[in-house]
C-alpha atoms as a PDB file:
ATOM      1  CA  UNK A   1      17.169  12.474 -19.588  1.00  0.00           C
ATOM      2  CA  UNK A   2      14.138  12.430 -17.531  1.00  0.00           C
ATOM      3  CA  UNK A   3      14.906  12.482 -13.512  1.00  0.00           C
ATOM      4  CA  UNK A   4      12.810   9.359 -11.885  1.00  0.00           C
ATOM      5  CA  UNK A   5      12.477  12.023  -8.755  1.00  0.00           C
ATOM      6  CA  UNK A   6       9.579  13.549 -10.943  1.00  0.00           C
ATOM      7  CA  UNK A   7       6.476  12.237 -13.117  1.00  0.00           C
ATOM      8  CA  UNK A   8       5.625  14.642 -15.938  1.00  0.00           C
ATOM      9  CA  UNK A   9       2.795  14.770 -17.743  1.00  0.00           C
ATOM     10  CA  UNK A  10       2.955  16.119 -21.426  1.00  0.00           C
ATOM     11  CA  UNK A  11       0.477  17.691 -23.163  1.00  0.00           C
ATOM     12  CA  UNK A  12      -2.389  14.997 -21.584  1.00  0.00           C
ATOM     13  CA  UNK A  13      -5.629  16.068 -22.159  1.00  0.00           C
ATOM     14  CA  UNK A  14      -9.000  13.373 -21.069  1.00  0.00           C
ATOM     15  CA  UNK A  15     -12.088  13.292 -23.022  1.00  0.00           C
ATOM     16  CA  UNK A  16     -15.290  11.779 -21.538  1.00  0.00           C
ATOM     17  CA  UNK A  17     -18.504  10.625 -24.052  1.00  0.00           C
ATOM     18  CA  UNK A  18     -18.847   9.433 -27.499  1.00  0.00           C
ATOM     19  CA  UNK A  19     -17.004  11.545 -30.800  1.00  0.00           C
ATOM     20  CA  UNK A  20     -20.517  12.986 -31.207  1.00  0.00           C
ATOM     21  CA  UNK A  21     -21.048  14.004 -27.348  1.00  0.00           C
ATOM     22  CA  UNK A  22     -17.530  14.209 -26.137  1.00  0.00           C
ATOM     23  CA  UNK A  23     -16.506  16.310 -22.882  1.00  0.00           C
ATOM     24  CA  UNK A  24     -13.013  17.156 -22.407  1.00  0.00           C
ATOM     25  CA  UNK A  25     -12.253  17.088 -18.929  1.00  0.00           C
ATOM     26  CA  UNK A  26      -8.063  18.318 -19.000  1.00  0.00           C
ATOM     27  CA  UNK A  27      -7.500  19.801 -21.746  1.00  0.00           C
ATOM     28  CA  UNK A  28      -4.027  19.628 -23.283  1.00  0.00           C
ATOM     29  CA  UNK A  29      -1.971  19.762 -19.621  1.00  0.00           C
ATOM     30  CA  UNK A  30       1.559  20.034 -19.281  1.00  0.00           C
ATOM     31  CA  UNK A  31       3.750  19.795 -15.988  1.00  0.00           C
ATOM     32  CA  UNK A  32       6.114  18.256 -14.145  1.00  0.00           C
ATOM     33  CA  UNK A  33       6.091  16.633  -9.931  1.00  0.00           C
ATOM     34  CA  UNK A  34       9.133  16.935  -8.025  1.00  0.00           C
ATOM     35  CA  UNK A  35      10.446  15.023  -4.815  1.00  0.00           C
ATOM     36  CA  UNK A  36      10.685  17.491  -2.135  1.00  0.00           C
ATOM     37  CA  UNK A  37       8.014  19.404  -3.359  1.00  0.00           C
ATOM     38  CA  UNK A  38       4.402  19.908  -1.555  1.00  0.00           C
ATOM     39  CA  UNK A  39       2.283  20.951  -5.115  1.00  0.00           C
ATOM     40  CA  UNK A  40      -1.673  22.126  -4.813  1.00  0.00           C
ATOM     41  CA  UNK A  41      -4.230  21.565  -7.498  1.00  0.00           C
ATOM     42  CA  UNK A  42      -6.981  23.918  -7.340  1.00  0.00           C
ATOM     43  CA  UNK A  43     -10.141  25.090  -9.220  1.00  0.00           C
ATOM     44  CA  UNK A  44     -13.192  24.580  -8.614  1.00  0.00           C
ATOM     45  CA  UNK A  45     -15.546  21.952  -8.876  1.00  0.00           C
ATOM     46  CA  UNK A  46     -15.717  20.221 -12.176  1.00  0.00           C
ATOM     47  CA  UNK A  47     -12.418  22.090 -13.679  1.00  0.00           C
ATOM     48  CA  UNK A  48     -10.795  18.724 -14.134  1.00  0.00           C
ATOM     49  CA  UNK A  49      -8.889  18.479 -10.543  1.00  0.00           C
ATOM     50  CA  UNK A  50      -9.392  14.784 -10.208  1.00  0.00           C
ATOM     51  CA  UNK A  51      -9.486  13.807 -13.569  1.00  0.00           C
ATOM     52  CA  UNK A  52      -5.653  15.135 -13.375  1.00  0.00           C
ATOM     53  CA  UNK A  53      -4.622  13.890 -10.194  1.00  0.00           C
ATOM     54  CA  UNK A  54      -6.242  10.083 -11.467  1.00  0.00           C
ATOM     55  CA  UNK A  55      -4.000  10.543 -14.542  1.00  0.00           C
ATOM     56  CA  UNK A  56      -0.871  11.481 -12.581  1.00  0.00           C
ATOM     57  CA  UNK A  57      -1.186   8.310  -9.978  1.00  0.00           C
ATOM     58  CA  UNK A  58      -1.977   5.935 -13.141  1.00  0.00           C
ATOM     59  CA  UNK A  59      -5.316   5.061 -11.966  1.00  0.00           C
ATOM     60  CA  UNK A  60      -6.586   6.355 -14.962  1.00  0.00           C
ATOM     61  CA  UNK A  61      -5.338   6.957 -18.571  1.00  0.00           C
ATOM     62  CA  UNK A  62      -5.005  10.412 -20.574  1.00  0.00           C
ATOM     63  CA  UNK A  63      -7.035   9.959 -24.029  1.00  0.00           C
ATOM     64  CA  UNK A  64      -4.205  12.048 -25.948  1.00  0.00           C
ATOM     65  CA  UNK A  65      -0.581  12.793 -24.341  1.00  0.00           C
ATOM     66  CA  UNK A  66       1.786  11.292 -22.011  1.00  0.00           C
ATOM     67  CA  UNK A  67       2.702  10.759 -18.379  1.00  0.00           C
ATOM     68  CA  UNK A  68       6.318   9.793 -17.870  1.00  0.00           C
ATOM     69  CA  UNK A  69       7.856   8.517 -14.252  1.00  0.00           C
ATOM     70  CA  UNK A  70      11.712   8.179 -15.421  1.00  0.00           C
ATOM     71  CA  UNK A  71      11.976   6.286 -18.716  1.00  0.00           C
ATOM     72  CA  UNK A  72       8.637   4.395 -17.640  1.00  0.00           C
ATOM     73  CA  UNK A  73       6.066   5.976 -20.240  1.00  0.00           C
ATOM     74  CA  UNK A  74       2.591   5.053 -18.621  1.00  0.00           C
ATOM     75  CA  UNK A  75       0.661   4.224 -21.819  1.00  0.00           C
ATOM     76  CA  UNK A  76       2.946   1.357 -22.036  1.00  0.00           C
ATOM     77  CA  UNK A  77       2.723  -0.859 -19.871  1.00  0.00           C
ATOM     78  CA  UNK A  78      -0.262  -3.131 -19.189  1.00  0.00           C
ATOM     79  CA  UNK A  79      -3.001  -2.930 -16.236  1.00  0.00           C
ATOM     80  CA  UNK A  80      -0.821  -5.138 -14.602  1.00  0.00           C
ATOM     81  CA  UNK A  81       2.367  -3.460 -14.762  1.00  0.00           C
ATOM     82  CA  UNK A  82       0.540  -0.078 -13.585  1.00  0.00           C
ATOM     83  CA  UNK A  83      -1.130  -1.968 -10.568  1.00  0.00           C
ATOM     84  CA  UNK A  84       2.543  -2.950  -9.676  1.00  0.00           C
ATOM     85  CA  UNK A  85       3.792   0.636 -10.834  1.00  0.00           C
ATOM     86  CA  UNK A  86       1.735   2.166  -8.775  1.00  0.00           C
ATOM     87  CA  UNK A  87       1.790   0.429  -5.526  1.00  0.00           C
ATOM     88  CA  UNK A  88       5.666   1.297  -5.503  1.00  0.00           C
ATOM     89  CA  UNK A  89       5.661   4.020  -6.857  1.00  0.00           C
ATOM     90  CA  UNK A  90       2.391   6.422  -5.397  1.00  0.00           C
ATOM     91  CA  UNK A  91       0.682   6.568  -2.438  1.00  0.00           C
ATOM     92  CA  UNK A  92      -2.664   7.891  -2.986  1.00  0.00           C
ATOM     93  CA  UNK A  93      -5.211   9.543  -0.095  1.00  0.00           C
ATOM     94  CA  UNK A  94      -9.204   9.594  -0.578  1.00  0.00           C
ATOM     95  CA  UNK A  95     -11.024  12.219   0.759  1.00  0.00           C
ATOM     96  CA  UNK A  96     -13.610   9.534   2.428  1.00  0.00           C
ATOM     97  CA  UNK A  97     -10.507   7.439   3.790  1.00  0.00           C
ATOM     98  CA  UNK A  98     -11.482   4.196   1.482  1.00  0.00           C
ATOM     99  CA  UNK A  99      -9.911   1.829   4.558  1.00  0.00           C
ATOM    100  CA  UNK A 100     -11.214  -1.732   4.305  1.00  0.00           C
ATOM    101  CA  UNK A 101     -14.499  -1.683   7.088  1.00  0.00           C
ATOM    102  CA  UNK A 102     -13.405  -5.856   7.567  1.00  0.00           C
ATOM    103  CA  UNK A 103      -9.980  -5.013   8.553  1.00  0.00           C
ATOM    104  CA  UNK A 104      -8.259  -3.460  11.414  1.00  0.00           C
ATOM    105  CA  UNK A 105      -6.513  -0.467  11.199  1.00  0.00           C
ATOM    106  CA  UNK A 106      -3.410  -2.194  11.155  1.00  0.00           C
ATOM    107  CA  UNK A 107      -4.398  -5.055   8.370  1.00  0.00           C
ATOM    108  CA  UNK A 108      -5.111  -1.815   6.310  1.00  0.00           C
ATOM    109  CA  UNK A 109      -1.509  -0.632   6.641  1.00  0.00           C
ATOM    110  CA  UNK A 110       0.039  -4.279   5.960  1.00  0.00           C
ATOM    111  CA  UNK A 111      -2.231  -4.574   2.707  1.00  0.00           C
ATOM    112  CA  UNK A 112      -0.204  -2.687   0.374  1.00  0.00           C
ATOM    113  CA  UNK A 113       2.661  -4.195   1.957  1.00  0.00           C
ATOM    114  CA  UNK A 114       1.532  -7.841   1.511  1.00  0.00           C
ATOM    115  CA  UNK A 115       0.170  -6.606  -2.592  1.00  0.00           C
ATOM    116  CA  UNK A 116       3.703  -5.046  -3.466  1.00  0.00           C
ATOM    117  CA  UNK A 117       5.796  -8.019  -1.433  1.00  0.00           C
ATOM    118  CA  UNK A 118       8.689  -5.285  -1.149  1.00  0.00           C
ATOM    119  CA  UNK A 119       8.875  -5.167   2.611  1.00  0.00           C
ATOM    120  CA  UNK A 120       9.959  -8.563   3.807  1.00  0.00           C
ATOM    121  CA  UNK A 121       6.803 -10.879   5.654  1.00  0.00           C
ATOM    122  CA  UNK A 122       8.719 -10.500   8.891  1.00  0.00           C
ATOM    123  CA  UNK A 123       9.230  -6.966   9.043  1.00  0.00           C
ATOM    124  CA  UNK A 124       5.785  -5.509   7.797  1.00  0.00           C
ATOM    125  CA  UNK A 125       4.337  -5.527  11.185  1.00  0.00           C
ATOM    126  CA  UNK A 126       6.602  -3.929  13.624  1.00  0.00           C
ATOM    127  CA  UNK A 127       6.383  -1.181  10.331  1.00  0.00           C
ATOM    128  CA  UNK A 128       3.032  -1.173  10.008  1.00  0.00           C
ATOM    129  CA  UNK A 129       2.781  -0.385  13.682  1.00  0.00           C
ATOM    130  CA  UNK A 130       5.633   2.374  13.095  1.00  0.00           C
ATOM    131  CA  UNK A 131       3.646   4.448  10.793  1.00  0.00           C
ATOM    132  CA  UNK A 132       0.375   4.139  12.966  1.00  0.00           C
ATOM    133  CA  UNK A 133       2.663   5.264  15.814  1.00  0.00           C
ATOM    134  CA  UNK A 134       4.026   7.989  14.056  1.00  0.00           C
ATOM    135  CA  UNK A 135       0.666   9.483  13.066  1.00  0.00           C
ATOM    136  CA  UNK A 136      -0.332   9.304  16.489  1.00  0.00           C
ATOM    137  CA  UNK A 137      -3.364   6.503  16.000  1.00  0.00           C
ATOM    138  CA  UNK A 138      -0.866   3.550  16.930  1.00  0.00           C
ATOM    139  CA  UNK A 139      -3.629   2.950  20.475  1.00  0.00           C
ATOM    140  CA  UNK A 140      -6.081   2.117  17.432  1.00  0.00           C
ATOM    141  CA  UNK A 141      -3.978  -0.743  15.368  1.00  0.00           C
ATOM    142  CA  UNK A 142      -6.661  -3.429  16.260  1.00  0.00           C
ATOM    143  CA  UNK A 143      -9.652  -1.343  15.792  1.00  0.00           C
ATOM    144  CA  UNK A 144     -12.214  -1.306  12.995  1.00  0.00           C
ATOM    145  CA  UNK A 145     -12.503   1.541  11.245  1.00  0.00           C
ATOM    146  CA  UNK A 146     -15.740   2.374  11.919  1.00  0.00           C
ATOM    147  CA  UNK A 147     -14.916   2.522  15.557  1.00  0.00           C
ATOM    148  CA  UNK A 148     -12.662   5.895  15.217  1.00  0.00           C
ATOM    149  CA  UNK A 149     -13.395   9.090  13.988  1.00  0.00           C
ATOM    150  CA  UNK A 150     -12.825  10.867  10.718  1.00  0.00           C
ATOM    151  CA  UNK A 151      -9.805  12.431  11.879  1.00  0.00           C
ATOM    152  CA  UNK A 152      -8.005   8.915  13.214  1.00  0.00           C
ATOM    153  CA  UNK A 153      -9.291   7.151   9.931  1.00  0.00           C
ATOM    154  CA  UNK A 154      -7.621  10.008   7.650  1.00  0.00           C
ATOM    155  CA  UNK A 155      -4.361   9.380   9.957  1.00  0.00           C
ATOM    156  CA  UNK A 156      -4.647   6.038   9.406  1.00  0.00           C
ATOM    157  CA  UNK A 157      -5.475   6.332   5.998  1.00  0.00           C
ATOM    158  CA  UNK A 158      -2.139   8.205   5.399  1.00  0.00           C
ATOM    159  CA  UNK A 159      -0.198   5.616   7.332  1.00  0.00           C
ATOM    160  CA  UNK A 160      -1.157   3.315   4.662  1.00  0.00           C
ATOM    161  CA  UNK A 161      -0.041   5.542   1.585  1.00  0.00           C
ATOM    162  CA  UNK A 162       3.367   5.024   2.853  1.00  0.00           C
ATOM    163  CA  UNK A 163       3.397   1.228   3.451  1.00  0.00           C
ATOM    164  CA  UNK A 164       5.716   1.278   0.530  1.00  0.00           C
ATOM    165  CA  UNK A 165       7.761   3.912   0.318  1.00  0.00           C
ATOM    166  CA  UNK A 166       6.217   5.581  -2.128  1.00  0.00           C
ATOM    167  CA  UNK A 167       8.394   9.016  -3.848  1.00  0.00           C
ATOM    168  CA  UNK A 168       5.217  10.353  -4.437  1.00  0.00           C
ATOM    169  CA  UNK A 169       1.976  11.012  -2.268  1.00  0.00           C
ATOM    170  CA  UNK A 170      -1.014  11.733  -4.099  1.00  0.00           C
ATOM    171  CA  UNK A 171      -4.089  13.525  -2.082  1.00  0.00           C
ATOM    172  CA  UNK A 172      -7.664  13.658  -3.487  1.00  0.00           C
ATOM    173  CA  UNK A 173      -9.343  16.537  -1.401  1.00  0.00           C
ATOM    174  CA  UNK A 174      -7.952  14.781   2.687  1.00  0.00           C
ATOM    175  CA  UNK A 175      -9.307  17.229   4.184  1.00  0.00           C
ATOM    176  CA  UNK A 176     -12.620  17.792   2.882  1.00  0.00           C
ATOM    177  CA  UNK A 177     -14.309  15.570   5.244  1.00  0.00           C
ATOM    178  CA  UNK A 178     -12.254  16.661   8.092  1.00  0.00           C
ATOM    179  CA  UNK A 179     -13.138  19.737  10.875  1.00  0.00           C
ATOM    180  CA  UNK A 180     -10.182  22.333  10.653  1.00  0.00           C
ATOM    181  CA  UNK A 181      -8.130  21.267  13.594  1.00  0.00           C
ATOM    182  CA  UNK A 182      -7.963  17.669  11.940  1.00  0.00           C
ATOM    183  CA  UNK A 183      -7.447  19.554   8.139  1.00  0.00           C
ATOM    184  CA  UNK A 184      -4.810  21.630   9.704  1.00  0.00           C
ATOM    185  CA  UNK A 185      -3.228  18.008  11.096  1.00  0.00           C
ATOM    186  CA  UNK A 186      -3.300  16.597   7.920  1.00  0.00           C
ATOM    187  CA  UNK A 187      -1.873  19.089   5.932  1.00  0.00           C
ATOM    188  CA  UNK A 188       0.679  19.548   8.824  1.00  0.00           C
ATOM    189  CA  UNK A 189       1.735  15.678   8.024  1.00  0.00           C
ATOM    190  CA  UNK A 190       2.198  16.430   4.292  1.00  0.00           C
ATOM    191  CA  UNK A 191       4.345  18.711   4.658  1.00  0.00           C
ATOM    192  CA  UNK A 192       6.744  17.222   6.538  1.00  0.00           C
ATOM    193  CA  UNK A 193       6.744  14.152   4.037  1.00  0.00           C
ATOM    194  CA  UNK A 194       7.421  17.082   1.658  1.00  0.00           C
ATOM    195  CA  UNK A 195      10.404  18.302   3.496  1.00  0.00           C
ATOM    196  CA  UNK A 196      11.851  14.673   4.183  1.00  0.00           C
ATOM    197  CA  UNK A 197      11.908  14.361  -0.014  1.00  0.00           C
ATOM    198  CA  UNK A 198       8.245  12.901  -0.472  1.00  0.00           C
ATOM    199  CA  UNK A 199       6.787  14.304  -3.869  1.00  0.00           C
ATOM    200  CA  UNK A 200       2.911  15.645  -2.292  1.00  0.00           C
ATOM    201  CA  UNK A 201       0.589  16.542  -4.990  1.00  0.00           C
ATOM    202  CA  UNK A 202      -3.012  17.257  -3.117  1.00  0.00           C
ATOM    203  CA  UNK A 203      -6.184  18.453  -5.071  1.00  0.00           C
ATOM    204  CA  UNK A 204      -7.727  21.228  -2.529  1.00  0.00           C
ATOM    205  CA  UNK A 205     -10.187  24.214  -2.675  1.00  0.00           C
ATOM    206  CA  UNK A 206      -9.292  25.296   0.338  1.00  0.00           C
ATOM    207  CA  UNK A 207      -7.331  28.610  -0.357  1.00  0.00           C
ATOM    208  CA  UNK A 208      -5.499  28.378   3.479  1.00  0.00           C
ATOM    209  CA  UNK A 209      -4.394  25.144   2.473  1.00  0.00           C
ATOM    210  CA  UNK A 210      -3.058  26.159  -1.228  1.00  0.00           C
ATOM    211  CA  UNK A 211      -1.020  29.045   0.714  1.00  0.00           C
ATOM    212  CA  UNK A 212       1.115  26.520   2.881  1.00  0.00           C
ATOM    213  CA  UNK A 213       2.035  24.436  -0.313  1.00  0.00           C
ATOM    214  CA  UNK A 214       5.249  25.159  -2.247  1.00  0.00           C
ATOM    215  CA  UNK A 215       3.489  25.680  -5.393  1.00  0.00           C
ATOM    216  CA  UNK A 216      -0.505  26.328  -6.924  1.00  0.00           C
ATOM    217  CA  UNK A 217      -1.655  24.745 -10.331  1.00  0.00           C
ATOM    218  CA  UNK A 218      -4.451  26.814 -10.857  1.00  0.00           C
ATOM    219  CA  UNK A 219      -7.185  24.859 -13.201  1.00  0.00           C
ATOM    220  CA  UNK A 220     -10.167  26.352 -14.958  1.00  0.00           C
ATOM    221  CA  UNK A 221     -12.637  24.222 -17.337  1.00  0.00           C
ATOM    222  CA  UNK A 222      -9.897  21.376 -17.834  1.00  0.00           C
ATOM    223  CA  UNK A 223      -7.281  24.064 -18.930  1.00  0.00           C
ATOM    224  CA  UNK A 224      -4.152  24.891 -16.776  1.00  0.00           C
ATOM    225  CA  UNK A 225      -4.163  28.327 -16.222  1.00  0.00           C
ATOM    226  CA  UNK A 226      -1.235  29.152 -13.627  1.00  0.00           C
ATOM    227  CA  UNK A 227       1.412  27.466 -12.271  1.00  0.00           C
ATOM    228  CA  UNK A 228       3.323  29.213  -9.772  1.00  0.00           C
ATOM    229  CA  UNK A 229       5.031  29.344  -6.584  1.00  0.00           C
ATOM    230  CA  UNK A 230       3.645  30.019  -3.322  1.00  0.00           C
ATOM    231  CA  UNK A 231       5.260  33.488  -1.847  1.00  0.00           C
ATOM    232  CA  UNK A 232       7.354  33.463   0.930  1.00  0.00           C
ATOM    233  CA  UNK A 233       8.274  29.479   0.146  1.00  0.00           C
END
């Protein structure tokens, strides 16, 4: 029986092109996520990083294989049904923060909220607020985005990925566009989601930040290479 506390991926490989130009990106990739569990994804640029981490949030879909969240198989269920999967299920962090430059900070937080209708209409404020507050940018809730720095948006920007809920957090590079104090922050904030039960899955190649996580995929050229844990955690 598959545990819903994990997604698994089996054997997924992604292939870019036409038949007679084709790239594989990943490359026949197995492994499972856990709840708990703060996992890194490194290699280097162009070994298939993102391709792997779109895969695992469902925003896009392997070419061959599977990805599995419980008894939900992924390559199942319409664009729809992942849009709705995914909103409950994963909440996903951009390197370049991706909030809405129309919307406050706090209309940012409440739009996953209002897209997923889990959170009843008269609590998603005073919870939208709560998540601002605790990642310490609650004094910018009715600010534009543009109006606070990288550092605040990122904060802000992980606020949102848990306007849900989610089990799982998925991280495309956060702290890539971030000085170190604000990196450190960041990755500071994961993993404490990691140790309240959160599932963190962050695509880095930052080797400082790989050696706080609780375990490394190492990938090279679309191929998983290592998978191991992180000494000493």
């Amino acid at each position: 029986m598959i545990q819903t506390n994990s997604i698994e991926l089996r054997n997924i490989s992604k292939a870019y092109g036409n038949h007679t130009r084709e790239r594989l990106a990943v490359k026949n990739v197995t492994a499972a996520f856990q709840c708990g569990e703060f996992t890194v994804i490194a290699g280097k640029s162009g070994s298939g990083k993102s391709t792997l981490l779109n895969m695992l949030s469902g925003i896009d879909r392997p070419t061959e294989g599977e990805v599995l969240h419980g008894e939900t198989r992924l390559g199942d269920i319409s664009e729809n049904e992942l849009a709705r999967w995914r909103g409950k299920n994963v909440g996903i962090v951009f390197q370049f923060f991706q909030l809405i430059p129309t919307l406050t900070v706090l209309e940012n937080v409440l739009l996953p909220m209002d897209f997923c209708n889990i959170t009843p209409a008269a609590q998603r404020r005073a919870k939208a607020r709560n998540l601002l507050e605790r990642m310490g940018v609650i004094q910018y809730a009715d600010c534009l985005p543009s109006t606070i720095s990288g550092g605040e948006q990122q904060r802000a920007a992980v606020a949102r990925s848990l306007a849900n809920d989610p089990p799982f957090i998925i991280a495309d590079e956060p702290t890539g566009n971030l000085d170190t104090g604000n990196a450190e922050s960041i990755v500071g904030l994961f993993r404490e989601m990691a140790f309240e039960g959160k599932g963190v899955v962050m695509v880095t190649h930052n080797h400082e930040i790989a050696a706080v996580a609780d375990r490394v995929l190492q990938l090279r050229n679309g191929e998983l290479v290592s998978d191991e844990r992180v000494a000493g955690l």
